[in-house]
C-alpha atoms as a PDB file:
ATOM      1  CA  UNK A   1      42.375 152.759 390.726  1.00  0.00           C
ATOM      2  CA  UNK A   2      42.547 150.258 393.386  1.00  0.00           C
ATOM      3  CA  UNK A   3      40.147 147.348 393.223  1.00  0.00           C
ATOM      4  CA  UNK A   4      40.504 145.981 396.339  1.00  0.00           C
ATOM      5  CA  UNK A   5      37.720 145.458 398.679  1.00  0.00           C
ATOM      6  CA  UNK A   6      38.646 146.743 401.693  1.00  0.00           C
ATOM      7  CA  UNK A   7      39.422 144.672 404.304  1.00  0.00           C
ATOM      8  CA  UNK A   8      37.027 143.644 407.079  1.00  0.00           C
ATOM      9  CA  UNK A   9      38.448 144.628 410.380  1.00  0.00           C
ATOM     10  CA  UNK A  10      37.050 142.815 414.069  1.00  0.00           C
ATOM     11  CA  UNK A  11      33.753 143.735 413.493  1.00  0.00           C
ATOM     12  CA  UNK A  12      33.741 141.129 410.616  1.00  0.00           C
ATOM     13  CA  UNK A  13      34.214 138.749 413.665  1.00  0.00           C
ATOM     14  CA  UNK A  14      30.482 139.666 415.017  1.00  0.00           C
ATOM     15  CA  UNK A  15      29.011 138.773 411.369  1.00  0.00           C
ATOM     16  CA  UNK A  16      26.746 136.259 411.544  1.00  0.00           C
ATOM     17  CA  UNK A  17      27.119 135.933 415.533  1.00  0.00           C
ATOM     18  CA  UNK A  18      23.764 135.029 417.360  1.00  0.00           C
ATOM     19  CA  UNK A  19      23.302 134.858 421.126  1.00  0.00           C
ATOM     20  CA  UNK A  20      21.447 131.211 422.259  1.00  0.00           C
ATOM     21  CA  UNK A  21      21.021 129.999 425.612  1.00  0.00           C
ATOM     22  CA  UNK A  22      22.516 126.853 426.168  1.00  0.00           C
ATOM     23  CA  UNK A  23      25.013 126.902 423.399  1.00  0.00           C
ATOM     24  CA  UNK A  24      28.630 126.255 423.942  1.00  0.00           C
ATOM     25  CA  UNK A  25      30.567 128.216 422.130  1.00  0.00           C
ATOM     26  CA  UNK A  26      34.568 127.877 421.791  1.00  0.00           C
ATOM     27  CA  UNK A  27      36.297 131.211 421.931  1.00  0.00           C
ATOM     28  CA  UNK A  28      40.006 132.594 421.739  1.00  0.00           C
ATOM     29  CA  UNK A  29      41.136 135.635 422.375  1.00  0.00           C
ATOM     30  CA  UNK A  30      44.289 136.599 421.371  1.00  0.00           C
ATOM     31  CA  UNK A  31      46.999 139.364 423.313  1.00  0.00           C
ATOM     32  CA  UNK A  32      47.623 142.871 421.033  1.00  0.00           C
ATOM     33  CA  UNK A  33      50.320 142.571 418.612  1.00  0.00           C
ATOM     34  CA  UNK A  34      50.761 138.588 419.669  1.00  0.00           C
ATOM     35  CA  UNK A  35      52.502 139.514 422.542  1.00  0.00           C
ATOM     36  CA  UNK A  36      53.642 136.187 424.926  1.00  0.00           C
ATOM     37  CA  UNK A  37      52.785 138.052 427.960  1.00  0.00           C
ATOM     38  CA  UNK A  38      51.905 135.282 429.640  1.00  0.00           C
ATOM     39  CA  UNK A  39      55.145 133.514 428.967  1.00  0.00           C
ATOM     40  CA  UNK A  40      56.298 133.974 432.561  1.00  0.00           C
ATOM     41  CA  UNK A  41      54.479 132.103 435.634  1.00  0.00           C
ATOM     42  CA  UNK A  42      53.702 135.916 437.574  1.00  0.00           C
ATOM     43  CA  UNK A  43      51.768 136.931 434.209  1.00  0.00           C
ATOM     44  CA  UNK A  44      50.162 134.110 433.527  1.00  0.00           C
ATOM     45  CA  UNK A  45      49.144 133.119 436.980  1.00  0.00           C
ATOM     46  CA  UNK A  46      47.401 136.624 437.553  1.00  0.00           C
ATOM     47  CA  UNK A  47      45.299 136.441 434.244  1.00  0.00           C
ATOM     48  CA  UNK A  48      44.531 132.633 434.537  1.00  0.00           C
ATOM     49  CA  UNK A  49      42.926 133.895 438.095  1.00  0.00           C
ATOM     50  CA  UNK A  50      41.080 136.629 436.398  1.00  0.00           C
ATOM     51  CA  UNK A  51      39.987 134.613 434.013  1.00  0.00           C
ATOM     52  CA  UNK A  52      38.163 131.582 435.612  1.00  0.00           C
ATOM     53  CA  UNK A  53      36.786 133.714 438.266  1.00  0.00           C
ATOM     54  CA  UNK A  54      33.279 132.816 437.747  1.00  0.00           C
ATOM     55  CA  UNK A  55      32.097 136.082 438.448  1.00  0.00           C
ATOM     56  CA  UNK A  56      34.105 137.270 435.747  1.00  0.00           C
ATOM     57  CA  UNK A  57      31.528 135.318 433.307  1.00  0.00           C
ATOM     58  CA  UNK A  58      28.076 136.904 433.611  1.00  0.00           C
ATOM     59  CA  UNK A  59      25.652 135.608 431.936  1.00  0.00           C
ATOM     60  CA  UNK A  60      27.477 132.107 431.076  1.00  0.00           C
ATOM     61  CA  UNK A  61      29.863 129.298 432.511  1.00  0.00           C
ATOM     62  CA  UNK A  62      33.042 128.541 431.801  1.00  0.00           C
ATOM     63  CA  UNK A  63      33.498 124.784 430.718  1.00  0.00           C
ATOM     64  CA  UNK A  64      37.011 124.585 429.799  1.00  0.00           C
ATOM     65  CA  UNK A  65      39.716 127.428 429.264  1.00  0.00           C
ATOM     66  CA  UNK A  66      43.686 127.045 428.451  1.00  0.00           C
ATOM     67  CA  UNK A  67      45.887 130.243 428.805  1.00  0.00           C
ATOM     68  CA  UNK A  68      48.817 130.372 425.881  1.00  0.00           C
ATOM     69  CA  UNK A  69      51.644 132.701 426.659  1.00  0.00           C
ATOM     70  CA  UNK A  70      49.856 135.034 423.188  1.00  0.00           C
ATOM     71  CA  UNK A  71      46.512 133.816 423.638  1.00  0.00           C
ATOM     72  CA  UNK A  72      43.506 131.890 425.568  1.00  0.00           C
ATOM     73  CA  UNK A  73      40.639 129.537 424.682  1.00  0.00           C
ATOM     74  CA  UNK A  74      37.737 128.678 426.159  1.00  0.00           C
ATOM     75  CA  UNK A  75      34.176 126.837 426.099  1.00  0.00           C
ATOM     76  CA  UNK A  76      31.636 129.038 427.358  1.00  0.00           C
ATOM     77  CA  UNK A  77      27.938 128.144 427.878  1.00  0.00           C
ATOM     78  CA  UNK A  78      25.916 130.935 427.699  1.00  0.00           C
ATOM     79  CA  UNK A  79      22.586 131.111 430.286  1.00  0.00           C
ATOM     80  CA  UNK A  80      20.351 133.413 428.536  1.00  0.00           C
ATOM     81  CA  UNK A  81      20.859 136.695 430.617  1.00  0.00           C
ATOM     82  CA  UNK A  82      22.998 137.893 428.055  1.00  0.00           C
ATOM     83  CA  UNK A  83      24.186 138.274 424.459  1.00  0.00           C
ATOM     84  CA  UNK A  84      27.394 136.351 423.971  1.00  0.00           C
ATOM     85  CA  UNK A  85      28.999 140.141 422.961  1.00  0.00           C
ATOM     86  CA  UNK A  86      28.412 141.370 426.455  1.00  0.00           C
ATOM     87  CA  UNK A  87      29.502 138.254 428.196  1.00  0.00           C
ATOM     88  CA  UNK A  88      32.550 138.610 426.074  1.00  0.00           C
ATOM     89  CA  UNK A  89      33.017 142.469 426.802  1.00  0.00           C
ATOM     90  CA  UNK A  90      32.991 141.823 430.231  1.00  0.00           C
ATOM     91  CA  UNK A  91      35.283 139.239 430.783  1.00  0.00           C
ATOM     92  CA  UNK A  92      37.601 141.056 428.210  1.00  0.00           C
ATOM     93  CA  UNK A  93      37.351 144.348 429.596  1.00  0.00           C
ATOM     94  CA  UNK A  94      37.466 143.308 432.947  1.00  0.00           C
ATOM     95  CA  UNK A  95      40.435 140.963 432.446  1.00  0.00           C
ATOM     96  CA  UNK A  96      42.551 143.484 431.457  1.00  0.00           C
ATOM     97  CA  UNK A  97      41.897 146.317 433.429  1.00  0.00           C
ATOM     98  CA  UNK A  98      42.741 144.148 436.903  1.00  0.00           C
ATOM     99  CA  UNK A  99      45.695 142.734 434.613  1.00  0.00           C
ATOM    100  CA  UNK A 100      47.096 146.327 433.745  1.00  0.00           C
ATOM    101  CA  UNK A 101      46.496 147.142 437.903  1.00  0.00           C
ATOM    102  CA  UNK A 102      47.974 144.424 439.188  1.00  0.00           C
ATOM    103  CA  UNK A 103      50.992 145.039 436.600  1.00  0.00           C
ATOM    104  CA  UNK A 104      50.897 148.674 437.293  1.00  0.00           C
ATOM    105  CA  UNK A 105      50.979 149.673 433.424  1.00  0.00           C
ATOM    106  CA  UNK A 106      48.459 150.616 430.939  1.00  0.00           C
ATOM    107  CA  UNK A 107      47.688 149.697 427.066  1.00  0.00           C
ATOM    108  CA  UNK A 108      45.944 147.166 425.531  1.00  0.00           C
ATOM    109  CA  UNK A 109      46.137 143.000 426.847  1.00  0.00           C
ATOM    110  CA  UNK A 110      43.457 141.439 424.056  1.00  0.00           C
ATOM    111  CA  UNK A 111      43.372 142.538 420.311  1.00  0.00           C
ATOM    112  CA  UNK A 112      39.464 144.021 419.793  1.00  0.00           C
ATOM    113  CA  UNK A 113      37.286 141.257 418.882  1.00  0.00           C
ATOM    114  CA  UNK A 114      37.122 137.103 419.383  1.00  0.00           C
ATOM    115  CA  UNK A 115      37.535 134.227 417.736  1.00  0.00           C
ATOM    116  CA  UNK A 116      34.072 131.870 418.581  1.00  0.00           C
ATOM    117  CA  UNK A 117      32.653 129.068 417.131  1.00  0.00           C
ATOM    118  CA  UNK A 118      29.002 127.405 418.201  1.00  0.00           C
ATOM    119  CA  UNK A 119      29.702 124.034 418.693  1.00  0.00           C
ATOM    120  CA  UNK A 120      26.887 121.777 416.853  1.00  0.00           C
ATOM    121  CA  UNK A 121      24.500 119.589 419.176  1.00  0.00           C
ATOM    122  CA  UNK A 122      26.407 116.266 418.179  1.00  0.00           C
ATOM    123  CA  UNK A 123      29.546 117.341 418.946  1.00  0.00           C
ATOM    124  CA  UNK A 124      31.272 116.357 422.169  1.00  0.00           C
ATOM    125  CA  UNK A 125      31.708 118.805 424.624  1.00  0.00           C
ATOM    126  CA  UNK A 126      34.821 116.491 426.409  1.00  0.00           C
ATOM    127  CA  UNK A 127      36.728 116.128 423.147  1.00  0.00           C
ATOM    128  CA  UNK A 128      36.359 119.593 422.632  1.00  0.00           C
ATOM    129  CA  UNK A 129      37.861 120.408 426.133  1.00  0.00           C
ATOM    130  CA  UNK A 130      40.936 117.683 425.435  1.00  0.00           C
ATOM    131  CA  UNK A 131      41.393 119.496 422.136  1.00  0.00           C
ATOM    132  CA  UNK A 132      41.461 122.993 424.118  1.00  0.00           C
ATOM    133  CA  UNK A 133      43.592 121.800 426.680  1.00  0.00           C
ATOM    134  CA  UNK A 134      45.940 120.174 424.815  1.00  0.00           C
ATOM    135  CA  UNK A 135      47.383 123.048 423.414  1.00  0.00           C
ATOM    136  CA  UNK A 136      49.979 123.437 425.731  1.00  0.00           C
ATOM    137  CA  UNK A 137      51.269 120.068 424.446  1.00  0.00           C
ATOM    138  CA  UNK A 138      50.981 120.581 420.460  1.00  0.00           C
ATOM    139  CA  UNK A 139      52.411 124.045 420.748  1.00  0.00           C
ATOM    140  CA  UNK A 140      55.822 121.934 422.890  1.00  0.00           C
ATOM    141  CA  UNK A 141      55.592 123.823 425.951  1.00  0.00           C
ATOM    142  CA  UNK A 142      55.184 120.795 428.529  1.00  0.00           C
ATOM    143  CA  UNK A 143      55.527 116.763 427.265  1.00  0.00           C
ATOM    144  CA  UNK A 144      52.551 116.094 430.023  1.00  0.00           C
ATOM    145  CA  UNK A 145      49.659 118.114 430.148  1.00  0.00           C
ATOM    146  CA  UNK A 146      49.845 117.604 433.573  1.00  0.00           C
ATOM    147  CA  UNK A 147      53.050 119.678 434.090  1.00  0.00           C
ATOM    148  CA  UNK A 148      50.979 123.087 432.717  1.00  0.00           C
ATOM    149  CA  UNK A 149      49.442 124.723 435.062  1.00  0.00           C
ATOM    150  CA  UNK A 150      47.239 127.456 433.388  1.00  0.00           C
ATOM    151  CA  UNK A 151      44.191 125.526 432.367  1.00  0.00           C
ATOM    152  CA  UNK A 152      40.871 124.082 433.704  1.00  0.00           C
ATOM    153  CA  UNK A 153      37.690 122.373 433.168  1.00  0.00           C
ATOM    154  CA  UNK A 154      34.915 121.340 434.771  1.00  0.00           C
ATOM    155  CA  UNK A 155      35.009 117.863 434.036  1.00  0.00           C
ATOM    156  CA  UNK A 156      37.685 117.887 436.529  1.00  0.00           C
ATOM    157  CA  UNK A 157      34.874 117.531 439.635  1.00  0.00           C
ATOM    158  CA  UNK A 158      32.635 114.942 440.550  1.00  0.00           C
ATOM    159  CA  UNK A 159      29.981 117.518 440.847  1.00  0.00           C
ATOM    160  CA  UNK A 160      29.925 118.356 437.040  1.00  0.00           C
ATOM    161  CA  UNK A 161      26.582 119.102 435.849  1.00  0.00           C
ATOM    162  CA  UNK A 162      27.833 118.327 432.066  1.00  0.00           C
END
């Protein structure tokens, strides 16, 4: 007889999960079956578009984000309007339906589920964002952060309300 607990599938990833306005949370998503298809510019510059399209985030702002050619991270601050499952939902879901369209195929982009941490009070929300954003440069894609082009953050303007 096998002993084995079964193991938890994506909805382990909700356990625990609680919705707060005003908390930043850092989330990844990551492409079904790890695919790198965002390893070509086309690919990658149609889903980085979908993805920091502020509309695309209702219910919470998008801080930061960095798009991998397998996967994406982002800080999110969530307003209060809604649970941090239906902001994610959306933005998932709506991310890769225009994604499939403007591809002209079908299937899954994002595995079921997210990665998300809350970030605690103390720590600081611009190290968080270099840490994010730096990926491109610990993974060896670019030597100069400045030579990838799929990320963002709001730090970037003068007009930043962080």
């Amino acid at each position: 007889m096998d002993s084995k607990p079964p193991r938890p599938g994506h909805a382990a990833l909700r356990k625990g999960r609680c919705s707060l306005a005003g908390q930043v949370y850092f989330l990844t998503f990551i492409t079904q079956g790890r695919q790198r298809l965002f390893a070509e510019w086309r690919p990658a510059a149609t889903m980085s578009r979908l993805l920091s399209r502020g509309d695309r985030w209702r219910g919470g702002e998008l801080l930061a984000w960095v798009l991998m050619p397998d996967h994406w991270h982002g800080l999110l601050r969530l307003d209060g309007e809604r649970t941090l499952g239906d902001v994610l939902r959306y933005a998932k879901g709506g991310s890769a339906r225009a994604f499939n369209r403007a591809r002209q195929c079908a299937g899954a982009v994002w595995v079921p589920g997210c990665f998300e941490r809350a970030l605690r009070r103390e720590e600081n929300l611009r190290a968080a964002a270099r840490y994010l954003v730096a990926n491109p440069l610990r993974a060896g894609l670019v030597a100069d952060i400045g030579d990838y082009p799929f990320w963002d953050a709001v730090w970037l303007t003068d007009d930043c309300p962080v």
